[in-house]
PDB file of N, CA and C in Angstrom:
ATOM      1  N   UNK A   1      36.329-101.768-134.194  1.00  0.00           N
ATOM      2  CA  UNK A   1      35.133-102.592-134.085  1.00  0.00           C
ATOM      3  C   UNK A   1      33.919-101.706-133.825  1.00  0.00           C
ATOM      4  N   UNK A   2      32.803-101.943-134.694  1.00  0.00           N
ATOM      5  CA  UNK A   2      31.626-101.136-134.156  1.00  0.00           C
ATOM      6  C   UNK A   2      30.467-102.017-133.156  1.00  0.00           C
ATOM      7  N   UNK A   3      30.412-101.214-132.414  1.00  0.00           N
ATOM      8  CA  UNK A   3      30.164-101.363-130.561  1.00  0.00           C
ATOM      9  C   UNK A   3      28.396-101.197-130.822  1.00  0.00           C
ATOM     10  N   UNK A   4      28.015-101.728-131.637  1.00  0.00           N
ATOM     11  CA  UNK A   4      26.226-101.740-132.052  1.00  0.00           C
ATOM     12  C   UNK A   4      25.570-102.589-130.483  1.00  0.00           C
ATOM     13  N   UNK A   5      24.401-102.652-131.252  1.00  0.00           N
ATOM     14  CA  UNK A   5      23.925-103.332-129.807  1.00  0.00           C
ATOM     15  C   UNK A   5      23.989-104.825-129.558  1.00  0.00           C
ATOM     16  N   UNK A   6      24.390-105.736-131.046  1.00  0.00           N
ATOM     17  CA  UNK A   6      24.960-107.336-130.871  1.00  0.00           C
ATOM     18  C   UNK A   6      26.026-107.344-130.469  1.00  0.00           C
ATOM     19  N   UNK A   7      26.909-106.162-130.348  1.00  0.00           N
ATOM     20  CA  UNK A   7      28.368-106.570-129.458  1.00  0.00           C
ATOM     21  C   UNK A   7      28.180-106.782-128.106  1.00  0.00           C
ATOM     22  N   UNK A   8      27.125-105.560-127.326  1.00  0.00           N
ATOM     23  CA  UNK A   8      27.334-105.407-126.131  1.00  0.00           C
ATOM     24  C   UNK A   8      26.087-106.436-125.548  1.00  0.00           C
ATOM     25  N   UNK A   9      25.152-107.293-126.507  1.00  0.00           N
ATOM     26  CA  UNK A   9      24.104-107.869-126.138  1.00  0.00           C
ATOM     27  C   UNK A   9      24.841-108.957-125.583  1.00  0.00           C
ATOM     28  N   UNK A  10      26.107-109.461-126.534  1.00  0.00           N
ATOM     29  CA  UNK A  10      26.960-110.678-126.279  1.00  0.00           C
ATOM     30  C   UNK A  10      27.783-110.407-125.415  1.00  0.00           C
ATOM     31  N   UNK A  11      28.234-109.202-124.467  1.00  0.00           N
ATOM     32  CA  UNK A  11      29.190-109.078-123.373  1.00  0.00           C
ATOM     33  C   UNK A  11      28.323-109.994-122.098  1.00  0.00           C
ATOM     34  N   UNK A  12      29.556-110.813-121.505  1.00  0.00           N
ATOM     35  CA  UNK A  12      28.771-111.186-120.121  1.00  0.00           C
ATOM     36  C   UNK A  12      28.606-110.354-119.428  1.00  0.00           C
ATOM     37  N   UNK A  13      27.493-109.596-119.325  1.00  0.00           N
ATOM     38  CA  UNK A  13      27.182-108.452-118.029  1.00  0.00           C
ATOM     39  C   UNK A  13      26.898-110.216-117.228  1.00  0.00           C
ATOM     40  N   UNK A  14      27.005-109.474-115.825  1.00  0.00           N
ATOM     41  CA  UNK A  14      26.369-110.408-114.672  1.00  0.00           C
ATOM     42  C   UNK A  14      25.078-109.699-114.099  1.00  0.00           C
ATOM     43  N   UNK A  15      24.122-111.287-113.583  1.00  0.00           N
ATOM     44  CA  UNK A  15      22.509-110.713-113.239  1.00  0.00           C
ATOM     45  C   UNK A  15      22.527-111.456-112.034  1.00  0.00           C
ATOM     46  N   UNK A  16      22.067-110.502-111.431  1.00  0.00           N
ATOM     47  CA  UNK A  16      21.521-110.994-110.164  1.00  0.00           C
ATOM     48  C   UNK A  16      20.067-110.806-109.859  1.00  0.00           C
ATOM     49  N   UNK A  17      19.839-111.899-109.393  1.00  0.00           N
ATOM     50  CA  UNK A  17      18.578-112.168-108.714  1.00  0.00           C
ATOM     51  C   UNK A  17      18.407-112.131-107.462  1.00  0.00           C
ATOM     52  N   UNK A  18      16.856-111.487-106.809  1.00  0.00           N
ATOM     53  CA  UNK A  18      16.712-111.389-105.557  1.00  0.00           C
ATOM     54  C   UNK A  18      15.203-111.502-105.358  1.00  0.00           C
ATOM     55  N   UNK A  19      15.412-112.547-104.583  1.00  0.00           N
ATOM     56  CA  UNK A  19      13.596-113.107-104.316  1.00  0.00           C
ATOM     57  C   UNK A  19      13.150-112.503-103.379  1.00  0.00           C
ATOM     58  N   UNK A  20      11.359-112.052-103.528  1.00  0.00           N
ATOM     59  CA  UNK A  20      10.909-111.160-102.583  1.00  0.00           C
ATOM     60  C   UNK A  20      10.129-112.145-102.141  1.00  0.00           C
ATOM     61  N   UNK A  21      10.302-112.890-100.756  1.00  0.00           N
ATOM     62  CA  UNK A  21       9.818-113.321 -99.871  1.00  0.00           C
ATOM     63  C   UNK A  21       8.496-113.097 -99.461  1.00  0.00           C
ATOM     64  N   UNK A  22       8.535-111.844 -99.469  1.00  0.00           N
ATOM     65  CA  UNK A  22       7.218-111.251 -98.368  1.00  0.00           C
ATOM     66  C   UNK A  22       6.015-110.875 -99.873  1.00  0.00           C
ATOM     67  N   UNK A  23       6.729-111.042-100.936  1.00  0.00           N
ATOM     68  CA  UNK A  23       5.774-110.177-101.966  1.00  0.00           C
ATOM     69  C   UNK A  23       5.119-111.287-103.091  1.00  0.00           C
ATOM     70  N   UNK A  24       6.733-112.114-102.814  1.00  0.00           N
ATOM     71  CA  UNK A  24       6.203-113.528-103.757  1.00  0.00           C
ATOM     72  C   UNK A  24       7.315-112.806-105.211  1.00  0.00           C
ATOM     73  N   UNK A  25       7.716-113.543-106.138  1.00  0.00           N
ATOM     74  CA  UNK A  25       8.693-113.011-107.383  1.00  0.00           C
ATOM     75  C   UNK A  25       9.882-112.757-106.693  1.00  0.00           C
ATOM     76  N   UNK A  26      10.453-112.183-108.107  1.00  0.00           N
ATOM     77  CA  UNK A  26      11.936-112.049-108.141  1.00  0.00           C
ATOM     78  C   UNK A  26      11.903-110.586-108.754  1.00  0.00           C
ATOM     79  N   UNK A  27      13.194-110.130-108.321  1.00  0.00           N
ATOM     80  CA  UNK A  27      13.878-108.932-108.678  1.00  0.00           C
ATOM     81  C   UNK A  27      15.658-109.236-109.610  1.00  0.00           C
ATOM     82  N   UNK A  28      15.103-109.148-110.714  1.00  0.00           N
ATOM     83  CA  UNK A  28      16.422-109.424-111.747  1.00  0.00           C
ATOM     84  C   UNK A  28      17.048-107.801-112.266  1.00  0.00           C
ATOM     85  N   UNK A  29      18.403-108.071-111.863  1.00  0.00           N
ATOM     86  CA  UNK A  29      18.927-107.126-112.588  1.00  0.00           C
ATOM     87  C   UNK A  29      20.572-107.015-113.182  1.00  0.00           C
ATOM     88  N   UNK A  30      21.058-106.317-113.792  1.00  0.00           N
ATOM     89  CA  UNK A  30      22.339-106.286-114.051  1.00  0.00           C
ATOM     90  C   UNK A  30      23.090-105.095-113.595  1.00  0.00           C
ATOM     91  N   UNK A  31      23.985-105.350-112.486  1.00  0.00           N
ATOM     92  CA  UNK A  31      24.824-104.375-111.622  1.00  0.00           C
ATOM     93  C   UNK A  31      25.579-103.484-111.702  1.00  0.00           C
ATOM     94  N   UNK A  32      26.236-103.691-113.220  1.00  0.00           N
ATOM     95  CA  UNK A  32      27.300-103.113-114.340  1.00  0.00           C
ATOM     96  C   UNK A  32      26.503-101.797-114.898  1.00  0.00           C
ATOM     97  N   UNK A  33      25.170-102.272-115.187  1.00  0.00           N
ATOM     98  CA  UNK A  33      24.172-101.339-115.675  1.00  0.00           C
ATOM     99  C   UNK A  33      23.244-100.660-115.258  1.00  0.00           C
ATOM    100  N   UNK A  34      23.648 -99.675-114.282  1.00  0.00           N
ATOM    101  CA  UNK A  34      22.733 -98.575-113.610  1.00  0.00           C
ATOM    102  C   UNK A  34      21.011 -98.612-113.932  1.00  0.00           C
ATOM    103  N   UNK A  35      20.698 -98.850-113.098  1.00  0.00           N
ATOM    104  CA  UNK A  35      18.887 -99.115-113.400  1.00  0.00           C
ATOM    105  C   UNK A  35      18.344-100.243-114.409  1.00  0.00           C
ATOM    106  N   UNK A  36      19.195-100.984-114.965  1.00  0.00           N
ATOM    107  CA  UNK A  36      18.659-102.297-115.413  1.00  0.00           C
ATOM    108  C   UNK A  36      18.280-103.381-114.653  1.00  0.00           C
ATOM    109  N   UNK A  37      16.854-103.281-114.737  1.00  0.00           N
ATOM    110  CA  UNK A  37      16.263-103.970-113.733  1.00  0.00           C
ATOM    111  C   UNK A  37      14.669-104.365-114.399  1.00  0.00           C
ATOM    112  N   UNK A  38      14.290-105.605-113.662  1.00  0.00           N
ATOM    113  CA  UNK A  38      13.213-106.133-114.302  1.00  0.00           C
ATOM    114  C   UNK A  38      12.269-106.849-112.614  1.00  0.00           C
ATOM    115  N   UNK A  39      11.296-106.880-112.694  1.00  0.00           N
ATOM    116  CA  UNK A  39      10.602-108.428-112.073  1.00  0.00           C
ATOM    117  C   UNK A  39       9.740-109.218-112.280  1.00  0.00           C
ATOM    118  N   UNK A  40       9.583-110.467-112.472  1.00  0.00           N
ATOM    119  CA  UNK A  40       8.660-111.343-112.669  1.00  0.00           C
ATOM    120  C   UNK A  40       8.422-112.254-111.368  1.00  0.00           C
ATOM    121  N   UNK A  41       7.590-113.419-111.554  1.00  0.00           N
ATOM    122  CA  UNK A  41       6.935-114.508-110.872  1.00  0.00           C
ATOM    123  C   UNK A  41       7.867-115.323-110.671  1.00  0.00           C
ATOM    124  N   UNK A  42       8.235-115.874-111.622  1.00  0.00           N
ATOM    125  CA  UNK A  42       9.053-117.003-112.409  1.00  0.00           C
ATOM    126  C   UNK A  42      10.139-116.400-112.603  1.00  0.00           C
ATOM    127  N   UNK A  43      11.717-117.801-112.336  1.00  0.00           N
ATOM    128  CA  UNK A  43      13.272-117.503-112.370  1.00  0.00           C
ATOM    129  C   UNK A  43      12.981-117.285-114.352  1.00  0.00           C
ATOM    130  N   UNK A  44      12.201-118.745-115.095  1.00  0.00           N
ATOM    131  CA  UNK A  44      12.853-118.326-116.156  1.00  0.00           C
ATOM    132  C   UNK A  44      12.192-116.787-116.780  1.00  0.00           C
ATOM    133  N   UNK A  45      10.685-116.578-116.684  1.00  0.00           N
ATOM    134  CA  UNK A  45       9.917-115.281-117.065  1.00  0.00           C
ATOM    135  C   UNK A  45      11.483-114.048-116.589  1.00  0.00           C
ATOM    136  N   UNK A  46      11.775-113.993-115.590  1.00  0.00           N
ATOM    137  CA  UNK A  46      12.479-113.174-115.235  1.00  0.00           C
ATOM    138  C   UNK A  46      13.700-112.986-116.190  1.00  0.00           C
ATOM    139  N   UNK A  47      14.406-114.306-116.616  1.00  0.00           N
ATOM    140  CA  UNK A  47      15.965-114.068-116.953  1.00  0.00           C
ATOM    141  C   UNK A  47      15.645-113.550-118.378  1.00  0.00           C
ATOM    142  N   UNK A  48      14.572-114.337-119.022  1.00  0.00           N
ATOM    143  CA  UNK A  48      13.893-113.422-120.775  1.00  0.00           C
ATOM    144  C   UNK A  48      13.694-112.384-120.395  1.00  0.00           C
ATOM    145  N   UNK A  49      12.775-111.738-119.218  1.00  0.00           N
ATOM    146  CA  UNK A  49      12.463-110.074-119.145  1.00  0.00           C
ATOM    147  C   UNK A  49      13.845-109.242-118.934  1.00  0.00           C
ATOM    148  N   UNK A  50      14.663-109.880-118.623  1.00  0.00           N
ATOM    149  CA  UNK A  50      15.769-108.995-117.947  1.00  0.00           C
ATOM    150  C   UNK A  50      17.067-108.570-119.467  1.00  0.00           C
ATOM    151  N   UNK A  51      16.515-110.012-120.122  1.00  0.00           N
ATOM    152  CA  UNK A  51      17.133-109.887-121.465  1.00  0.00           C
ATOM    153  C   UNK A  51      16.870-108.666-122.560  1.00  0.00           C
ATOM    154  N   UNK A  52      14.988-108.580-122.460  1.00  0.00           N
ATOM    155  CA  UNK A  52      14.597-107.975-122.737  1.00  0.00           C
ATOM    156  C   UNK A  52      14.881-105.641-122.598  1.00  0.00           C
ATOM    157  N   UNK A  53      15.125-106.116-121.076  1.00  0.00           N
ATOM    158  CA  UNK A  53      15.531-104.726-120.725  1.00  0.00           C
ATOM    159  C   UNK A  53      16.891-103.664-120.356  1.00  0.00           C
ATOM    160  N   UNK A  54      17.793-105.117-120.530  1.00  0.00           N
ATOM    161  CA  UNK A  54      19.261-104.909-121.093  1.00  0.00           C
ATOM    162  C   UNK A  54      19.171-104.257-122.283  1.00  0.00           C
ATOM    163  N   UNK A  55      18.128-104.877-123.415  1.00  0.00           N
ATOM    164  CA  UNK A  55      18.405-104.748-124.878  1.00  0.00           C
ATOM    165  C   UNK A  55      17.775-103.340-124.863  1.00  0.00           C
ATOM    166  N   UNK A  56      16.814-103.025-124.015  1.00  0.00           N
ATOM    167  CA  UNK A  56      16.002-101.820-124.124  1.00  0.00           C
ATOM    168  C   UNK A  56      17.198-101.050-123.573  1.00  0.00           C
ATOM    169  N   UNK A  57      17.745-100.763-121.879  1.00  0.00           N
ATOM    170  CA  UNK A  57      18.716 -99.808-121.566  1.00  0.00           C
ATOM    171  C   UNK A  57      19.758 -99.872-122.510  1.00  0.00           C
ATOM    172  N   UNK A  58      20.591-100.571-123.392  1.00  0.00           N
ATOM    173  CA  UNK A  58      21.198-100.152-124.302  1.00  0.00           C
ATOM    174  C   UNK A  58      21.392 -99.384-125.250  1.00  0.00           C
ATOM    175  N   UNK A  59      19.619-100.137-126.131  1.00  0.00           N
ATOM    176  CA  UNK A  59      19.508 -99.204-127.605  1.00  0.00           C
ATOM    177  C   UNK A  59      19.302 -97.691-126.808  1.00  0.00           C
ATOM    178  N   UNK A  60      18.618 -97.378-125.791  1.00  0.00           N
ATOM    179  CA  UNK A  60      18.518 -96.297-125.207  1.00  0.00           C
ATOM    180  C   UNK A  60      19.613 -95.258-125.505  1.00  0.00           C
ATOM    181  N   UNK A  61      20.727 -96.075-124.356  1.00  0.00           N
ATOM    182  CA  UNK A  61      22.239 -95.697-124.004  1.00  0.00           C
ATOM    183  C   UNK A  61      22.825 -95.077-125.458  1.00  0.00           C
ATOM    184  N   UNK A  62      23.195 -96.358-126.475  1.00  0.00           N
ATOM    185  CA  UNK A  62      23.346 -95.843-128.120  1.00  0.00           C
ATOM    186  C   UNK A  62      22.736 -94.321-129.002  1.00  0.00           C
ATOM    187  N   UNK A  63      21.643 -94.715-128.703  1.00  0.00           N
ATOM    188  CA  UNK A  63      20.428 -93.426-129.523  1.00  0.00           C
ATOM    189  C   UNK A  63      21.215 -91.938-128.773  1.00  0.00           C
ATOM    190  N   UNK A  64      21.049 -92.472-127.296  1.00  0.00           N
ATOM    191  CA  UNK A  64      21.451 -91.251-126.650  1.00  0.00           C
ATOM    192  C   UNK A  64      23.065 -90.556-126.239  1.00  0.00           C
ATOM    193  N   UNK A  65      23.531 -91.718-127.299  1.00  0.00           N
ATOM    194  CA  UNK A  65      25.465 -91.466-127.254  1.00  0.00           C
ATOM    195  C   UNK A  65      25.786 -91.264-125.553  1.00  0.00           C
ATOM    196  N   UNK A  66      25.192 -92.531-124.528  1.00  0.00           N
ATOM    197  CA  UNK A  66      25.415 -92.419-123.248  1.00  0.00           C
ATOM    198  C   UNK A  66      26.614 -93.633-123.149  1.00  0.00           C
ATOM    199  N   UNK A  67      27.852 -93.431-122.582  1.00  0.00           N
ATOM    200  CA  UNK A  67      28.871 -94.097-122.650  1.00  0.00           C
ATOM    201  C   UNK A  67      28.190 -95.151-121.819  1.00  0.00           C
ATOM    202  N   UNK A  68      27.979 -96.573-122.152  1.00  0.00           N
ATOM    203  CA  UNK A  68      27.985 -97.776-121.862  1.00  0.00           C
ATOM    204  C   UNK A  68      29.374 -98.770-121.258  1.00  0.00           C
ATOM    205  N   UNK A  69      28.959 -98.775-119.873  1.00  0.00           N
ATOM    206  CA  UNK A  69      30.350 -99.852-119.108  1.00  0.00           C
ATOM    207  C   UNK A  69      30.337-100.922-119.899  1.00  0.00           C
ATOM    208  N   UNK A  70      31.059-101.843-119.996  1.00  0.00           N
ATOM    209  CA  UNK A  70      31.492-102.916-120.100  1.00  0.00           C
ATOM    210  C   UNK A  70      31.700-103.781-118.630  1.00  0.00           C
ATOM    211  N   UNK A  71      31.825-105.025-118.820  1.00  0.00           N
ATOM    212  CA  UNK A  71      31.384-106.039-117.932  1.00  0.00           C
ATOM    213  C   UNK A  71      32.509-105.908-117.518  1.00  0.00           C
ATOM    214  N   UNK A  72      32.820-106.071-115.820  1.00  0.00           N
ATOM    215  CA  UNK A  72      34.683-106.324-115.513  1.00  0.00           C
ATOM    216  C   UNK A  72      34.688-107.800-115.729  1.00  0.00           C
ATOM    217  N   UNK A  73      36.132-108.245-115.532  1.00  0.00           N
ATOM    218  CA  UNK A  73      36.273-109.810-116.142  1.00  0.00           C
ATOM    219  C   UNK A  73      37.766-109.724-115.358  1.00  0.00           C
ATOM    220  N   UNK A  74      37.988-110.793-114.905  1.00  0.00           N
ATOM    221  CA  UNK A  74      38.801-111.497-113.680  1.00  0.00           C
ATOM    222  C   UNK A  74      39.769-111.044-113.571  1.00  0.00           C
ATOM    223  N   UNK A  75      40.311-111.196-115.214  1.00  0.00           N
ATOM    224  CA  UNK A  75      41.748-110.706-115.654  1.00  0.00           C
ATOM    225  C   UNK A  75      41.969-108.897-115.100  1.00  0.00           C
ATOM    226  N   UNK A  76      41.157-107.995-114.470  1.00  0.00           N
ATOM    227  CA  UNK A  76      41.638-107.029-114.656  1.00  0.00           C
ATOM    228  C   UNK A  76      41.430-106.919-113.205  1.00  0.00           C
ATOM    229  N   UNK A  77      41.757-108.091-112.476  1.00  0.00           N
ATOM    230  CA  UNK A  77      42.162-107.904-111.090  1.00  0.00           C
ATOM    231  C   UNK A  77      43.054-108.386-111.022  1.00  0.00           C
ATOM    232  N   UNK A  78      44.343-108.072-110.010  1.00  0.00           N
ATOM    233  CA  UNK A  78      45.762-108.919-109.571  1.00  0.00           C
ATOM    234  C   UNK A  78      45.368-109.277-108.699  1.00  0.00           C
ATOM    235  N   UNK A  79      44.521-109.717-107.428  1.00  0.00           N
ATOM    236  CA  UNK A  79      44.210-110.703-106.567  1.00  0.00           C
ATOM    237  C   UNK A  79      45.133-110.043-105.267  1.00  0.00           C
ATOM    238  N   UNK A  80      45.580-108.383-105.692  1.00  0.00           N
ATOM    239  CA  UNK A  80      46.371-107.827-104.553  1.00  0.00           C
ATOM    240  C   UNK A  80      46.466-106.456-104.423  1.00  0.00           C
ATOM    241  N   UNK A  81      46.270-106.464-102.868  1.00  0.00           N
ATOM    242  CA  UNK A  81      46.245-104.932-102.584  1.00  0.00           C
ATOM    243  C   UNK A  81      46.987-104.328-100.997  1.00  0.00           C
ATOM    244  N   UNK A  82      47.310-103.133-101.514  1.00  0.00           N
ATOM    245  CA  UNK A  82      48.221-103.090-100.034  1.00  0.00           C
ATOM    246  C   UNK A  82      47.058-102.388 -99.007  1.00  0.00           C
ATOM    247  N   UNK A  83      47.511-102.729 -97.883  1.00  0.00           N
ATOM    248  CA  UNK A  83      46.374-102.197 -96.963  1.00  0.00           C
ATOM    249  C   UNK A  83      46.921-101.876 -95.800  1.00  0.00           C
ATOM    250  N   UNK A  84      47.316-100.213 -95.183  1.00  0.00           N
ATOM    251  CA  UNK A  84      47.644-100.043 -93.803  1.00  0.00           C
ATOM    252  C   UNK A  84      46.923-100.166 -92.699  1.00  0.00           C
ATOM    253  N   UNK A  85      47.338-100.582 -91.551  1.00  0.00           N
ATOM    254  CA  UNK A  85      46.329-100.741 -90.217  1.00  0.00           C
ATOM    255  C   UNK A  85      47.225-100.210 -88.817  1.00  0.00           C
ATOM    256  N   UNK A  86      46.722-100.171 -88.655  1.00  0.00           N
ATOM    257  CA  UNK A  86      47.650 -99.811 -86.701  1.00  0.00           C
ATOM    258  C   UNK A  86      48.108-100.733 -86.513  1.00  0.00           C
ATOM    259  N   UNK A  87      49.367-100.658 -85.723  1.00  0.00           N
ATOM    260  CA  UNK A  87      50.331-101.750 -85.444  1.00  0.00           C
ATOM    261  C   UNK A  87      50.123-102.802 -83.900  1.00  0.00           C
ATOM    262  N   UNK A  88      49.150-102.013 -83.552  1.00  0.00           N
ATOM    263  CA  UNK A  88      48.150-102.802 -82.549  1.00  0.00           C
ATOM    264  C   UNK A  88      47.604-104.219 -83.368  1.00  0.00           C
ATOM    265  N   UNK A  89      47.110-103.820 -84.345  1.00  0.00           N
ATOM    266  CA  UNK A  89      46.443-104.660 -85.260  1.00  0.00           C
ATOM    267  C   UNK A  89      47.522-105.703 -86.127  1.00  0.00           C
ATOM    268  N   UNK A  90      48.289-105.062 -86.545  1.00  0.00           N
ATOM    269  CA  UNK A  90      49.295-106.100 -87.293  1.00  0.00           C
ATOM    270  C   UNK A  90      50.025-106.995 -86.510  1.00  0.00           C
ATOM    271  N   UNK A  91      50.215-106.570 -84.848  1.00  0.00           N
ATOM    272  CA  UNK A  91      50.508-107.846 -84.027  1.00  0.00           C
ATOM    273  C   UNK A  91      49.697-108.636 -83.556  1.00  0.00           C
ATOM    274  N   UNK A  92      48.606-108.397 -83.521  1.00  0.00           N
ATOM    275  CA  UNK A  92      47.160-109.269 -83.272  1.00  0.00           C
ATOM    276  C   UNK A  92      47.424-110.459 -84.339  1.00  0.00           C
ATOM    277  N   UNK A  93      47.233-109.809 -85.630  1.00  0.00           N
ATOM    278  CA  UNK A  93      47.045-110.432 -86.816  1.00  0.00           C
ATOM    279  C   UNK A  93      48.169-111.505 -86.756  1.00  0.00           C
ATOM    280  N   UNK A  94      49.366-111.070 -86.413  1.00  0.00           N
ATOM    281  CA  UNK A  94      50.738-111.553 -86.471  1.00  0.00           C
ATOM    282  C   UNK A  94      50.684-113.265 -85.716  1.00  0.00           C
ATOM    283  N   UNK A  95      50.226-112.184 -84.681  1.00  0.00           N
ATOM    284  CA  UNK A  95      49.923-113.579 -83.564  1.00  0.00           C
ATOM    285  C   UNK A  95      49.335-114.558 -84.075  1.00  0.00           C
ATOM    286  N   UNK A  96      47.419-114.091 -83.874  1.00  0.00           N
ATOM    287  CA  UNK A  96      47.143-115.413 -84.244  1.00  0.00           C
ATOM    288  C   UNK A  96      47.208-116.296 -85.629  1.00  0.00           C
ATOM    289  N   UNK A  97      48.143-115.769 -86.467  1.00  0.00           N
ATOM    290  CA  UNK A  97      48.192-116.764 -88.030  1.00  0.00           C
ATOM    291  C   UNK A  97      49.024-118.004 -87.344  1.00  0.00           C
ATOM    292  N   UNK A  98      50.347-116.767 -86.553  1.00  0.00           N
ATOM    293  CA  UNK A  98      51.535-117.986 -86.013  1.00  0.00           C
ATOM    294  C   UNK A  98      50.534-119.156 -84.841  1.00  0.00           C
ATOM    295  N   UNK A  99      49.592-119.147 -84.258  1.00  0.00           N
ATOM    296  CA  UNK A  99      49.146-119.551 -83.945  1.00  0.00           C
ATOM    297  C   UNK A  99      48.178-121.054 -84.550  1.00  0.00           C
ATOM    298  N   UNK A 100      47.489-120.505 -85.543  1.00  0.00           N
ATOM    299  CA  UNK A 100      46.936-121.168 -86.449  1.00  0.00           C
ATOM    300  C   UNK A 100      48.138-121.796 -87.236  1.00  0.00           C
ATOM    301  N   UNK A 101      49.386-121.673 -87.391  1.00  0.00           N
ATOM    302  CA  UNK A 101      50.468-122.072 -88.223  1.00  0.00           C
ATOM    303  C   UNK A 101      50.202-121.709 -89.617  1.00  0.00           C
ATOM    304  N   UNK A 102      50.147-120.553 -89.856  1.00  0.00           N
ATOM    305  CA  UNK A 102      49.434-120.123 -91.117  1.00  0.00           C
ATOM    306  C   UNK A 102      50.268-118.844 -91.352  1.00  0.00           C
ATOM    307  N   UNK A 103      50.381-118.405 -92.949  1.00  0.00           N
ATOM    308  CA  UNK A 103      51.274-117.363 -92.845  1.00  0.00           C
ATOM    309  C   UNK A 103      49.986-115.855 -92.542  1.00  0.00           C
ATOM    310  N   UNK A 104      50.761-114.831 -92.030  1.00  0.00           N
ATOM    311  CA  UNK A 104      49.391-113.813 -91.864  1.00  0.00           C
ATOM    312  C   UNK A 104      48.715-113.537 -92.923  1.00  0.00           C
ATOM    313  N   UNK A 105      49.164-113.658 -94.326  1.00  0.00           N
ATOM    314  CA  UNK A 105      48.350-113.660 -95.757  1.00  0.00           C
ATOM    315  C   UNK A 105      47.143-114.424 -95.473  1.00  0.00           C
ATOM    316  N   UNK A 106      47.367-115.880 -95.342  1.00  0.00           N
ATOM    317  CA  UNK A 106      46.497-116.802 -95.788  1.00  0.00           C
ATOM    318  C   UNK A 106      45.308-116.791 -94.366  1.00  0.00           C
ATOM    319  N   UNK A 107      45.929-115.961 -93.283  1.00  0.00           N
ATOM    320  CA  UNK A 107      44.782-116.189 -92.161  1.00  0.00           C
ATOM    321  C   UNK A 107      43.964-114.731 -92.065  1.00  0.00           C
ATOM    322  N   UNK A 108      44.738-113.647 -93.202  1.00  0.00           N
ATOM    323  CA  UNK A 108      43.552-112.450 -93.502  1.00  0.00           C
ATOM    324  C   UNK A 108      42.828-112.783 -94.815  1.00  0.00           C
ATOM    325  N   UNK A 109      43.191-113.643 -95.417  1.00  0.00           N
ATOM    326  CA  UNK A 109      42.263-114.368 -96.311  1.00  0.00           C
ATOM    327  C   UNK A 109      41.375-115.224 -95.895  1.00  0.00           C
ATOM    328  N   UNK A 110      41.685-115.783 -94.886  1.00  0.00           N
ATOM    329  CA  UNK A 110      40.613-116.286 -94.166  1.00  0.00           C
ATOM    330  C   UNK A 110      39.421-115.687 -93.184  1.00  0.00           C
ATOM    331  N   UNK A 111      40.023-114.583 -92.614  1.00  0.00           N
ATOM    332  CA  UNK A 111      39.217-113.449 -92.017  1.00  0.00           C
ATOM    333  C   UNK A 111      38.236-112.930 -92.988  1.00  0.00           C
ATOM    334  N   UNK A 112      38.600-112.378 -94.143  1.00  0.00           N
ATOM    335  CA  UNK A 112      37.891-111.679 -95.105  1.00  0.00           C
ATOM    336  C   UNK A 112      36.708-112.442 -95.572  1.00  0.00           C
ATOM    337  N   UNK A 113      37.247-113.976 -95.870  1.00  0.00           N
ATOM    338  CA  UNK A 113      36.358-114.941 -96.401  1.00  0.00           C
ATOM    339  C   UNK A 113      35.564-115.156 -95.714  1.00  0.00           C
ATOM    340  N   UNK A 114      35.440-115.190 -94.508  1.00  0.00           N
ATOM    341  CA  UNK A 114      34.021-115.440 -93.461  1.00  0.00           C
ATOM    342  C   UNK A 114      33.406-114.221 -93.215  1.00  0.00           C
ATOM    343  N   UNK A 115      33.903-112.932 -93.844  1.00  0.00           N
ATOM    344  CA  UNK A 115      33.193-111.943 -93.505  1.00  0.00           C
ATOM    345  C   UNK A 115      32.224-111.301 -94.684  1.00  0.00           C
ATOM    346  N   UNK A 116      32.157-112.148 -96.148  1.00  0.00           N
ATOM    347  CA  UNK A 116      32.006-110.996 -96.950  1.00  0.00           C
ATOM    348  C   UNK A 116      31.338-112.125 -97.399  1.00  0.00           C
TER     349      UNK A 116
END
């Protein structure tokens, strides 16, 4: 397949937005893509400019044969990872799941989830 700039225009990169409070606008960018970044006034001015400068850091990237990431996508996570801790800690943990009546999986999934 040739990897032009309508292939990678159509990859879901993800954009995030971040409103400047103190300045007034938004800060749009895509995270996948090192320095792609835009700001406007306006959510929609912003999501066209940001379109705009994807398409620009690309053809860039291309011209300049700079290897271009690709977007990650769900599938190339297993939802699992091993993780050592002190055994101080794994009876803490131990405790309070049995406590909560919860297995210790689902109550460090719950830890994580209120933390992140």
């Amino acid at each position: 397949m040739n990897k032009d700039i309508s292939y990678y225009m159509d990859l879901p990169y993800r954009m995030e937005v971040v409103e400047d409070k103190e300045e007034g606008g938004f800060t749009f960018y895509c995270p996948e893509l090192p320095g792609c970044m835009t700001c406007a006034e306006t959510l929609a001015e912003g999501f066209q400019m940001l379109e705009d400068a994807k398409r620009a850091w690309l053809t860039a990237c291309l011209e300049d044969r700079v290897p271009i990431p690709e977007p990650t996508r769900l599938e190339d996570y297993s939802g699992q990872f091993k993780l050592r801790l002190p055994k101080s800690l794994h009876r803490h943990l131990a405790q309070k799941s049995s406590e909560e009546g919860v297995s210790m999986n689902q109550y460090c999934v719950y830890l994580l989830s209120r933390g992140s």
